[in-house]
Structure formats: structure tokens, C-alpha cells
PDB file of N, CA and C in Angstrom:
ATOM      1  N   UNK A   1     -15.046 -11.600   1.181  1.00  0.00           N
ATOM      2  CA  UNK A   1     -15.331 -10.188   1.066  1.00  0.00           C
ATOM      3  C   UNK A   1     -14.061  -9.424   1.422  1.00  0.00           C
ATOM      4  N   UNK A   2     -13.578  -8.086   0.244  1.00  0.00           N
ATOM      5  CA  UNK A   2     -12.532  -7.616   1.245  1.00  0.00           C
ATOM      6  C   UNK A   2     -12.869  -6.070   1.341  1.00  0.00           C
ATOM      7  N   UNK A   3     -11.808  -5.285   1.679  1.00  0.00           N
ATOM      8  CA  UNK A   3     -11.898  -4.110   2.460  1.00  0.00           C
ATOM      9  C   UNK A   3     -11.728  -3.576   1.420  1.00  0.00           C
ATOM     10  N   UNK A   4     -12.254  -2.090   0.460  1.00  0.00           N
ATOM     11  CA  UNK A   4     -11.664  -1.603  -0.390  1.00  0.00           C
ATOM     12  C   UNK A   4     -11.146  -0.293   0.489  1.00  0.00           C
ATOM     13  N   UNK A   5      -9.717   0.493  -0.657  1.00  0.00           N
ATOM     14  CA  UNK A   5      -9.022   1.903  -0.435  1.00  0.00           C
ATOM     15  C   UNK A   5      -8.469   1.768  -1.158  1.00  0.00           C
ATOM     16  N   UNK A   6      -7.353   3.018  -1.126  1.00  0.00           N
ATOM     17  CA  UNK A   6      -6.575   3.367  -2.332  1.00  0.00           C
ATOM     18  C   UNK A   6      -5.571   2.211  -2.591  1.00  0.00           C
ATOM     19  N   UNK A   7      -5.567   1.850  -4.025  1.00  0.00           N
ATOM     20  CA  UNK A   7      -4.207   0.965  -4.766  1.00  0.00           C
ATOM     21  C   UNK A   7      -3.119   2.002  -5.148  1.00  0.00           C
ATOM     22  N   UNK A   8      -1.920   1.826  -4.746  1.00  0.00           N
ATOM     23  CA  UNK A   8      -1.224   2.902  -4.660  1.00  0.00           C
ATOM     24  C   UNK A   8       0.344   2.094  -4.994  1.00  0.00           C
ATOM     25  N   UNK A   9       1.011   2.576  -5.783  1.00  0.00           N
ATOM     26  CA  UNK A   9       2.499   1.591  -5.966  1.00  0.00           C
ATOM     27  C   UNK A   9       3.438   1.857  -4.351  1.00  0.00           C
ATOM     28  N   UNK A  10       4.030   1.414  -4.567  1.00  0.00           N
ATOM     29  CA  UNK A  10       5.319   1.550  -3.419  1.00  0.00           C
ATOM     30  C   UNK A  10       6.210   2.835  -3.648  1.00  0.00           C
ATOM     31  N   UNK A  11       5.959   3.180  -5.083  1.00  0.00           N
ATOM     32  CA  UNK A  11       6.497   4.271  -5.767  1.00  0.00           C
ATOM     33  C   UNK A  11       6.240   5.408  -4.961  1.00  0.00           C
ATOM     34  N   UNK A  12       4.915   5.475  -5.596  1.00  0.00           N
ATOM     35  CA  UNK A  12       3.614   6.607  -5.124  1.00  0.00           C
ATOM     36  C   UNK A  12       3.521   6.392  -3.310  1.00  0.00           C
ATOM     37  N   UNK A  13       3.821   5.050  -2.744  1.00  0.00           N
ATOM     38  CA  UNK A  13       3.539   5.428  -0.898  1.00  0.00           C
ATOM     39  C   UNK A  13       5.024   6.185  -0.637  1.00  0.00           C
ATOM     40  N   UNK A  14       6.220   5.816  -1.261  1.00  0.00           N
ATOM     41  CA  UNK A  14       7.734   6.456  -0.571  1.00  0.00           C
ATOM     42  C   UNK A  14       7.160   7.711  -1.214  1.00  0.00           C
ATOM     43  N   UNK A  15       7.123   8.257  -2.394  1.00  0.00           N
ATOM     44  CA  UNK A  15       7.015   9.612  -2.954  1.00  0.00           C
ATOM     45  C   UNK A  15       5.867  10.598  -1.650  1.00  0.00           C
ATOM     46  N   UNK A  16       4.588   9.957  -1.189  1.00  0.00           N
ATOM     47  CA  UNK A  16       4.182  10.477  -0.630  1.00  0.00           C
ATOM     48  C   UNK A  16       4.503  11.100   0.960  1.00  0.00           C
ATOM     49  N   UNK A  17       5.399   9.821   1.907  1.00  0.00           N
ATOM     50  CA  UNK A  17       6.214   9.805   2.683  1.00  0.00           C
ATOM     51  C   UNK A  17       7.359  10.864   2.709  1.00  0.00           C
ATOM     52  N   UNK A  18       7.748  10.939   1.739  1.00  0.00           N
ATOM     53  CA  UNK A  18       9.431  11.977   1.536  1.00  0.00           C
ATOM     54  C   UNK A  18       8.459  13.409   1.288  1.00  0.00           C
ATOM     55  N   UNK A  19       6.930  13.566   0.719  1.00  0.00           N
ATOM     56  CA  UNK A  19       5.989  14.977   0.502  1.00  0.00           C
ATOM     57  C   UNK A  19       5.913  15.277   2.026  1.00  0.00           C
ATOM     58  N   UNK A  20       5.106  14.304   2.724  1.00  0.00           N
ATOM     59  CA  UNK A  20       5.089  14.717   3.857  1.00  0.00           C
ATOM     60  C   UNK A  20       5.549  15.293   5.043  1.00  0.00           C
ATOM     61  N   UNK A  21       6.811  14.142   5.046  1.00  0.00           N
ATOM     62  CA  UNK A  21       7.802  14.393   6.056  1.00  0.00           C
ATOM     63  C   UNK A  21       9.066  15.062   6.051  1.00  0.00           C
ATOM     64  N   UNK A  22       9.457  15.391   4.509  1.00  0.00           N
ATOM     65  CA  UNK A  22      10.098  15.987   4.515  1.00  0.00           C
ATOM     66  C   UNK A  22      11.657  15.773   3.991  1.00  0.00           C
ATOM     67  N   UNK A  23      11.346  14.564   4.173  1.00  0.00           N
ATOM     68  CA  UNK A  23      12.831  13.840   3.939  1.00  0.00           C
ATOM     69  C   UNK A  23      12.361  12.489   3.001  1.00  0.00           C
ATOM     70  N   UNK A  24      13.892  12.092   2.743  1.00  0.00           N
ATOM     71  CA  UNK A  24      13.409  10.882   1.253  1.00  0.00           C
ATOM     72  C   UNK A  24      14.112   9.549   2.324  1.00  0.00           C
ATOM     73  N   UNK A  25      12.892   8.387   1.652  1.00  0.00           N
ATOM     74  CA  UNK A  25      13.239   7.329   2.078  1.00  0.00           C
ATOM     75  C   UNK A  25      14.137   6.371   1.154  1.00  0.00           C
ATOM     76  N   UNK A  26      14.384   5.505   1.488  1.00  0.00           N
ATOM     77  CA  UNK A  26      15.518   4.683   1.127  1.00  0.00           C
ATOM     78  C   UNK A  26      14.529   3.864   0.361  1.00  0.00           C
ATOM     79  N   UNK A  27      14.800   3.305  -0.921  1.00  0.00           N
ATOM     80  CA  UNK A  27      14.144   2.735  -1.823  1.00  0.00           C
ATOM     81  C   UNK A  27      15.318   1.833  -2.545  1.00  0.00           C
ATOM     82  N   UNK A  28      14.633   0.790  -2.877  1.00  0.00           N
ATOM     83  CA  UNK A  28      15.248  -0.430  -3.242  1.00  0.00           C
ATOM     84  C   UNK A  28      14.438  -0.973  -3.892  1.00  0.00           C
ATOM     85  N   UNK A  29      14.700  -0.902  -5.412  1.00  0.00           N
ATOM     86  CA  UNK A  29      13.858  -1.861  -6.377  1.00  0.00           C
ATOM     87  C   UNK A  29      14.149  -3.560  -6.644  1.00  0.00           C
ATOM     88  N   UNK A  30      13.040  -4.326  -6.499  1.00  0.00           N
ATOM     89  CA  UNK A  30      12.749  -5.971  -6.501  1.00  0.00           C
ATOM     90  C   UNK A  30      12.790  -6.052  -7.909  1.00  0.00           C
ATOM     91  N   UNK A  31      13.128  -6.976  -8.588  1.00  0.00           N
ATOM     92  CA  UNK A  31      12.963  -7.585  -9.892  1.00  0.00           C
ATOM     93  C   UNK A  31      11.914  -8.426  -9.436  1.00  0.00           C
ATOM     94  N   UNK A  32      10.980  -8.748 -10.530  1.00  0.00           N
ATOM     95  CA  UNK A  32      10.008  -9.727 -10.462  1.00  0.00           C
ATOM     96  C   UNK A  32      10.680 -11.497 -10.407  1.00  0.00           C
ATOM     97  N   UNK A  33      12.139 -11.644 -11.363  1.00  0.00           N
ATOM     98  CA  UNK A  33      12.274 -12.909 -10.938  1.00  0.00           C
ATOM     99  C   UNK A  33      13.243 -13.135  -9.627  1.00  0.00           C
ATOM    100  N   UNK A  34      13.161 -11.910  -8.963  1.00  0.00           N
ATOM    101  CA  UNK A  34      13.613 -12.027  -7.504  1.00  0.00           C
ATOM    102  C   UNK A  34      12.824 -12.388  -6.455  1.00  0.00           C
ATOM    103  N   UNK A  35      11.632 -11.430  -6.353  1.00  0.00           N
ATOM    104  CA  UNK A  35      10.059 -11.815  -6.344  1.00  0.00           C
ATOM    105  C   UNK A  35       9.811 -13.375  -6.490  1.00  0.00           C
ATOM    106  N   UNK A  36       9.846 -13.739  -7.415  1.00  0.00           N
ATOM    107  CA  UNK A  36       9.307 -14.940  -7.645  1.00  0.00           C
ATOM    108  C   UNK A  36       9.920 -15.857  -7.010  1.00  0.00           C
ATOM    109  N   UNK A  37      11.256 -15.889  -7.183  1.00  0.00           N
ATOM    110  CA  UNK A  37      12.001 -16.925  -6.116  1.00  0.00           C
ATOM    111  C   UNK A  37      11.739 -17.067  -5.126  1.00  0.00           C
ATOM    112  N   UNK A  38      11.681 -15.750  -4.675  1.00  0.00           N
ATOM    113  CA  UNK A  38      11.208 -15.657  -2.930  1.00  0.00           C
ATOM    114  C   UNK A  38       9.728 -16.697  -2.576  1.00  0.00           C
ATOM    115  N   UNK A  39       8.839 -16.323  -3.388  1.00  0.00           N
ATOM    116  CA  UNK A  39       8.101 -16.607  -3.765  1.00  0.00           C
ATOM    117  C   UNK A  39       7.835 -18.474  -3.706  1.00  0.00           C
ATOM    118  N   UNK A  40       8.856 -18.477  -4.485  1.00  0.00           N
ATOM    119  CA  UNK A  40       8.955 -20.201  -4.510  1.00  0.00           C
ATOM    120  C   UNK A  40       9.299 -20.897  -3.388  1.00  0.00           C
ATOM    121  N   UNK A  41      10.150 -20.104  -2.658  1.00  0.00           N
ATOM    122  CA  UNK A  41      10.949 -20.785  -1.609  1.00  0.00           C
ATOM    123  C   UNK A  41       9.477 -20.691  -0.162  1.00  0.00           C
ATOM    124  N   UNK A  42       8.677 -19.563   0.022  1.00  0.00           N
ATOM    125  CA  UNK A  42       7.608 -19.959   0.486  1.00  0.00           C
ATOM    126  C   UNK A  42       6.324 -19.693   0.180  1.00  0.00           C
ATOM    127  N   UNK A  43       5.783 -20.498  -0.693  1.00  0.00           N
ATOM    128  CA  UNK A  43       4.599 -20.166  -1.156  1.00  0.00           C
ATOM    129  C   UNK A  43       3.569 -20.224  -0.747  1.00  0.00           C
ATOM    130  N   UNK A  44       3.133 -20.357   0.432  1.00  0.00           N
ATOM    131  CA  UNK A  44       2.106 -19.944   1.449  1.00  0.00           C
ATOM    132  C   UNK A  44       1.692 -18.147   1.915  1.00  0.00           C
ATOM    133  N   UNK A  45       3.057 -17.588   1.853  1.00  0.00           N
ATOM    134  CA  UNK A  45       2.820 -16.283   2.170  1.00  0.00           C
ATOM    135  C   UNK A  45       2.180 -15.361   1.242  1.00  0.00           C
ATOM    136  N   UNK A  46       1.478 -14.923   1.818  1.00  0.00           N
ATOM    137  CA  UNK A  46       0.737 -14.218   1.137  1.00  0.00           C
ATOM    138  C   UNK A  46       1.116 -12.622   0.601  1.00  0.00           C
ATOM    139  N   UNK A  47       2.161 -11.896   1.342  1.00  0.00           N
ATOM    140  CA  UNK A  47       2.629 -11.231   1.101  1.00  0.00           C
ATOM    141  C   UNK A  47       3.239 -10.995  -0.319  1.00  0.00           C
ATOM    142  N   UNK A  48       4.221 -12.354  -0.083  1.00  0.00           N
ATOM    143  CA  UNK A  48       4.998 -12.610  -1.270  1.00  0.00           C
ATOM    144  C   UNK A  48       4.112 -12.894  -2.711  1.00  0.00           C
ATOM    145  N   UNK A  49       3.016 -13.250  -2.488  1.00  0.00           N
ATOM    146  CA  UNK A  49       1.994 -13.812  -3.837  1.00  0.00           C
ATOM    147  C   UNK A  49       1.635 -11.935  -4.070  1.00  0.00           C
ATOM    148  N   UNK A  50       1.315 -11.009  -2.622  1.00  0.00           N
ATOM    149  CA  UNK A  50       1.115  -9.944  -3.690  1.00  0.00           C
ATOM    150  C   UNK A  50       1.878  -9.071  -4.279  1.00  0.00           C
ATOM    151  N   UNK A  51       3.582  -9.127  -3.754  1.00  0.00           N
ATOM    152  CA  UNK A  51       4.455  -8.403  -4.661  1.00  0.00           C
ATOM    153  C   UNK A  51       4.621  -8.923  -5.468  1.00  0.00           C
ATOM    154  N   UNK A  52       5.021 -10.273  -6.063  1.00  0.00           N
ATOM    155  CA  UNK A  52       4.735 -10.961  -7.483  1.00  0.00           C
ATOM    156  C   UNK A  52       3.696 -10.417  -8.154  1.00  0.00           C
ATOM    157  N   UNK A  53       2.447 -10.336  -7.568  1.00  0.00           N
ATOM    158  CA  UNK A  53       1.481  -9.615  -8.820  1.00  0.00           C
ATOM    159  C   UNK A  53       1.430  -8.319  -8.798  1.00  0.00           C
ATOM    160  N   UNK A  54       1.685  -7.443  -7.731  1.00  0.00           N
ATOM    161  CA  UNK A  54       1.910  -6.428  -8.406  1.00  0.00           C
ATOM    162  C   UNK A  54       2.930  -6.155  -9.027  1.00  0.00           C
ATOM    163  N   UNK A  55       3.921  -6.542  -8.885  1.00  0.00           N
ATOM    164  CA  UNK A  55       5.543  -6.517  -9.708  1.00  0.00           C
ATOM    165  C   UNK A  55       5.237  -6.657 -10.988  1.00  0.00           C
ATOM    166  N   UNK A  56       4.627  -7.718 -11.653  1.00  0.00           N
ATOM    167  CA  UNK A  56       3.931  -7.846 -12.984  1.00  0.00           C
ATOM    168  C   UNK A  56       3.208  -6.817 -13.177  1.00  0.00           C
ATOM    169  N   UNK A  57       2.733  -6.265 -12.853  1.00  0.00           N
ATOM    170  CA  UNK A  57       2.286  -4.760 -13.738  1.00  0.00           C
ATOM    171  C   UNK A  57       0.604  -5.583 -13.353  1.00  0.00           C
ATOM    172  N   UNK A  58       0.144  -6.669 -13.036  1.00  0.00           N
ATOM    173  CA  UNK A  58      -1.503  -6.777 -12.572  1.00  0.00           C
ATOM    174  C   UNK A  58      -2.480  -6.116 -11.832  1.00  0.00           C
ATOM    175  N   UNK A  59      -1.212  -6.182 -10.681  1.00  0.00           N
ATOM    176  CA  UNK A  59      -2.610  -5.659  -9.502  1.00  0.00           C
ATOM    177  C   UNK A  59      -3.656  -6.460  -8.975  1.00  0.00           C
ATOM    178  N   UNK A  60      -4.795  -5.882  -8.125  1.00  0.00           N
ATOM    179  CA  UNK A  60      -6.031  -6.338  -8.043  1.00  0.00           C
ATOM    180  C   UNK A  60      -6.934  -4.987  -7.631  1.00  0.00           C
ATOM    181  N   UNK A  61      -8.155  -5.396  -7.613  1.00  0.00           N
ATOM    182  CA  UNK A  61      -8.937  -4.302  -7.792  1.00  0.00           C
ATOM    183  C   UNK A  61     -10.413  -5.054  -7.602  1.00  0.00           C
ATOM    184  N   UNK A  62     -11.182  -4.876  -6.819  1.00  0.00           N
ATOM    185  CA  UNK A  62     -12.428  -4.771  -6.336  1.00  0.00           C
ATOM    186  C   UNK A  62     -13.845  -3.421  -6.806  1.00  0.00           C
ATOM    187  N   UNK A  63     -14.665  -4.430  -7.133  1.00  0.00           N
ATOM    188  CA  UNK A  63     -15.946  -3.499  -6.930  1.00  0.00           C
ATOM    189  C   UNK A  63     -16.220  -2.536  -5.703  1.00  0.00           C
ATOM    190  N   UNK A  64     -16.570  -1.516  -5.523  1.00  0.00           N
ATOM    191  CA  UNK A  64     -16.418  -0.889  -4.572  1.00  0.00           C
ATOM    192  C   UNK A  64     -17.652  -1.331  -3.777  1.00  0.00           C
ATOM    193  N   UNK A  65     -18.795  -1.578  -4.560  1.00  0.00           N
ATOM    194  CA  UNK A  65     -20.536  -1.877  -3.377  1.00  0.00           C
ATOM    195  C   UNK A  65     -19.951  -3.131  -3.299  1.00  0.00           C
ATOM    196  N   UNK A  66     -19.040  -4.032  -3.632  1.00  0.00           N
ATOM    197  CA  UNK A  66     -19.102  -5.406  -3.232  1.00  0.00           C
ATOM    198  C   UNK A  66     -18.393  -5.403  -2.261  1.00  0.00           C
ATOM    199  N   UNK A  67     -17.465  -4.687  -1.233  1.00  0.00           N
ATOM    200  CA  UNK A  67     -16.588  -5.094  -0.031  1.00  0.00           C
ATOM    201  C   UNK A  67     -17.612  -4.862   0.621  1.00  0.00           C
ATOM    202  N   UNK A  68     -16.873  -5.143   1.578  1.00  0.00           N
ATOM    203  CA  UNK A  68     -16.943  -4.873   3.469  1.00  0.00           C
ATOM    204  C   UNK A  68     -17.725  -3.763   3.289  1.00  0.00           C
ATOM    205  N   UNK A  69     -16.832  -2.503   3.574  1.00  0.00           N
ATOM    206  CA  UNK A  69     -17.079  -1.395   3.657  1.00  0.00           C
ATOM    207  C   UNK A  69     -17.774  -0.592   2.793  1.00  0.00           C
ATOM    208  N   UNK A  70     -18.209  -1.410   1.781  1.00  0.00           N
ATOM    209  CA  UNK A  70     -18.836  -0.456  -0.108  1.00  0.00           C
ATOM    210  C   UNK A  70     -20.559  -1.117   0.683  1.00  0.00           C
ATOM    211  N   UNK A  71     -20.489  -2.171   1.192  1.00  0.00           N
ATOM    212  CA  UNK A  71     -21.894  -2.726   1.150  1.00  0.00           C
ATOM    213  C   UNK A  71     -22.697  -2.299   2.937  1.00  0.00           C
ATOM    214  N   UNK A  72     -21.518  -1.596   4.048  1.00  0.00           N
ATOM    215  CA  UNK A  72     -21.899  -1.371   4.549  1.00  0.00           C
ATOM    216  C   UNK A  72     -21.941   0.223   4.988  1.00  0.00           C
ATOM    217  N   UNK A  73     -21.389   0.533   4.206  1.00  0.00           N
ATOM    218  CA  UNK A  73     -21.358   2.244   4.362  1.00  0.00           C
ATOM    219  C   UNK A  73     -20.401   3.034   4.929  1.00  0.00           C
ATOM    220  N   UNK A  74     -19.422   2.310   5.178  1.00  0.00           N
ATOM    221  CA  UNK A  74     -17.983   2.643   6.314  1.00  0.00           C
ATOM    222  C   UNK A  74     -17.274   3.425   4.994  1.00  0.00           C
ATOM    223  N   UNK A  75     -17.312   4.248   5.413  1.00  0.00           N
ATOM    224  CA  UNK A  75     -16.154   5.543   4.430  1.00  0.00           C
ATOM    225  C   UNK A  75     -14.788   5.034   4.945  1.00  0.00           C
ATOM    226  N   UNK A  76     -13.835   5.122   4.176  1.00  0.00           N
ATOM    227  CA  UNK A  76     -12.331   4.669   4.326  1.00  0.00           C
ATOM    228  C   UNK A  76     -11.655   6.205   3.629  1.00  0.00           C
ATOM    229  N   UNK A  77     -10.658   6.419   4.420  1.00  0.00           N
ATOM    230  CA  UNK A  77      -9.831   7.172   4.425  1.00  0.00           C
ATOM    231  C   UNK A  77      -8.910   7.160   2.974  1.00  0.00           C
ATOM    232  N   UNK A  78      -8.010   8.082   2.305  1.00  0.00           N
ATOM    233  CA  UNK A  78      -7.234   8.110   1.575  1.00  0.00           C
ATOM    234  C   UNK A  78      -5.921   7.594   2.440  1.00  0.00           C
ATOM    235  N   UNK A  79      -5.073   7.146   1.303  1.00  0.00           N
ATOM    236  CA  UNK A  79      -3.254   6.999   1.807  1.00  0.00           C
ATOM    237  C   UNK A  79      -2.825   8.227   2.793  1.00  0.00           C
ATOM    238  N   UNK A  80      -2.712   9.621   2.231  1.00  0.00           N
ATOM    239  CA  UNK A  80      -2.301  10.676   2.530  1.00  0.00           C
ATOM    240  C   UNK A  80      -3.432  11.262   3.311  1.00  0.00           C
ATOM    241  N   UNK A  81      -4.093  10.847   3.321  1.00  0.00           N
ATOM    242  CA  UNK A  81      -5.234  11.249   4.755  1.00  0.00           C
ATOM    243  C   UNK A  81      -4.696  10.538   5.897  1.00  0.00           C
ATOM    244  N   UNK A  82      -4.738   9.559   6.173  1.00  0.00           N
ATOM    245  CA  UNK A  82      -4.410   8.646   7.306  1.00  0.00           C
ATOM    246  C   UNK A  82      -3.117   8.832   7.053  1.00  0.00           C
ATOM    247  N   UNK A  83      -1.896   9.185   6.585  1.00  0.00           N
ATOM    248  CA  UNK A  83      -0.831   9.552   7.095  1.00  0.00           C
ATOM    249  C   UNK A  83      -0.788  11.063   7.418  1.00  0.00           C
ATOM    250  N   UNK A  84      -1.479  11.576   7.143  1.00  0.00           N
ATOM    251  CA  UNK A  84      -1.648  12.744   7.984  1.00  0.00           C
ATOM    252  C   UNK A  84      -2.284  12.737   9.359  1.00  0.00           C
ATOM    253  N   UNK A  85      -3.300  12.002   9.563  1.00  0.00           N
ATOM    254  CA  UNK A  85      -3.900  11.355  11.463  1.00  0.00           C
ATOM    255  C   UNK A  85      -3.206  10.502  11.497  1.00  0.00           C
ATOM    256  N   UNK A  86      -2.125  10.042  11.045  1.00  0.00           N
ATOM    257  CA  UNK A  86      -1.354   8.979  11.784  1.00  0.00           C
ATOM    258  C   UNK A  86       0.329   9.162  11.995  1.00  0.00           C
ATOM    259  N   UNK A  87       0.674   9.127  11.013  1.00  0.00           N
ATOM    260  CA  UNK A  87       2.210   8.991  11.116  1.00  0.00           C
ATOM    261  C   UNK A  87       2.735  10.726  11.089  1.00  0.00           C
ATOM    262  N   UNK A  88       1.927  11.327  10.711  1.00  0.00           N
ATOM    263  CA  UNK A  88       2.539  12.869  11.579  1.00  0.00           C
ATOM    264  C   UNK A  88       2.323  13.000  13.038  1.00  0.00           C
ATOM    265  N   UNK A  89       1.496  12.141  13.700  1.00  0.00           N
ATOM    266  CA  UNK A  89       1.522  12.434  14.952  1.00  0.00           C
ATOM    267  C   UNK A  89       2.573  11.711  15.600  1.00  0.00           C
ATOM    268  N   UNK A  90       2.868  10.554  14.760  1.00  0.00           N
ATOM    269  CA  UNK A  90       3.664   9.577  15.498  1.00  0.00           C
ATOM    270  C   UNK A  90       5.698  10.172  15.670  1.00  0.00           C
ATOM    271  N   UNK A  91       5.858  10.903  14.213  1.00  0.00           N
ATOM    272  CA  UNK A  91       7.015  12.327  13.996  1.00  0.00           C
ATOM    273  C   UNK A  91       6.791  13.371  15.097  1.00  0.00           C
ATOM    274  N   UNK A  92       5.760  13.156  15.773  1.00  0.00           N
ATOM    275  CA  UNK A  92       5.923  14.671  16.342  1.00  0.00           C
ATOM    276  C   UNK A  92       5.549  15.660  15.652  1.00  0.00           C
ATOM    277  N   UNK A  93       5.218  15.785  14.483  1.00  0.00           N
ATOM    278  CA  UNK A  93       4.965  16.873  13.718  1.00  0.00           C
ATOM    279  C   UNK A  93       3.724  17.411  13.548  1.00  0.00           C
ATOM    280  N   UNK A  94       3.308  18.826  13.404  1.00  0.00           N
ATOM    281  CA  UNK A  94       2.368  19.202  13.603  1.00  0.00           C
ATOM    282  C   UNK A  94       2.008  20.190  12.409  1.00  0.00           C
ATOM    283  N   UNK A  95       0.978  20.367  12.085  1.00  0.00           N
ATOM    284  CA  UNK A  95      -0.072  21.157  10.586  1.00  0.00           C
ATOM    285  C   UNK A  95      -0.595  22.349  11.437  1.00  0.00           C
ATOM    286  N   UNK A  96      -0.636  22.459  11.904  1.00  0.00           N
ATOM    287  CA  UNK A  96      -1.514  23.954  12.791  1.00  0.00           C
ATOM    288  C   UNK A  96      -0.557  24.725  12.707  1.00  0.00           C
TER     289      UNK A  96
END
């Protein structure tokens, strides 16, 4: 069973980061057969299995009543919601 929320590129999380805060982050694009190497060299991590698929343009994507949270009623936050209760407090920065 997993947790569903927003699928969001790395694109779309720095773009939202540099909206927020104000400033632009440092971005560095992966090739997929860079990815993949990495990939090869340890293929247990799981990390690495999901920038390979998302790098391919796949993704993944869940039923929403079938997670965790779709089958038990737990509302989940947006990206830019929870960086607004989270990482603006952690800047110091304040919305009021």
C-alpha cells in the first residue's frame, strides 16, 4: 500500500522553491544514461530506480481510494502547502 500526494517534476519543486523564497536554486540536469549507470553500479537503491523512471518520461501514479491515506481518510497536504508550514518557518520567513 502506498501514501498518495502531489507528483511533481524536480522542475516544478526548484520553480516552486525560487516562487517562494525568493531566490533561485542551483539546478543541474541528469541524463537518463547517467541515471542509469548510477543505477547499475547500485541497484538495490531505490532512489536511483526512481530517477531512472522518472527521467524516462514514466512516472508512477496510484489510485487515490487504494493508498494508505485514500482508504483511510487522512487528507494530505499539497507541495506548496507544506512548504509554506514548513520550510518558511524553517527561513525565518513570515506571511502575516
Amino acid at each position: 500500500m502506498s501514501v498518495a500526494g502531489d507528483t511533481v517534476t524536480y522542475r516544478q519543486l526548484a520553480d516552486a522553491v525560487d516562487a517562494l523564497l525568493g531566490r533561485q536554486v542551483r539546478r543541474v540536469e541528469w541524463s537518463v544514461p547517467r541515471l542509469q549507470g548510477e543505477l547499475a553500479g547500485e541497484p538495490g537503491s531505490a532512489i536511483r530506480k526512481y530517477r531512472v523512471v522518472f527521467a524516462q518520461g514514466a512516472g508512477v501514479s496510484w489510485n487515490m481510494e487504494r493508498t494508505f491515506n485514500g482508504q483511510r481518510g487522512i487528507a494530505v497536504c499539497g507541495m506548496e502547502q507544506w512548504m509554506r508550514e514548513n520550510l518558511l518557518a524553517r527561513e525565518g520567513v513570515s506571511l502575516l
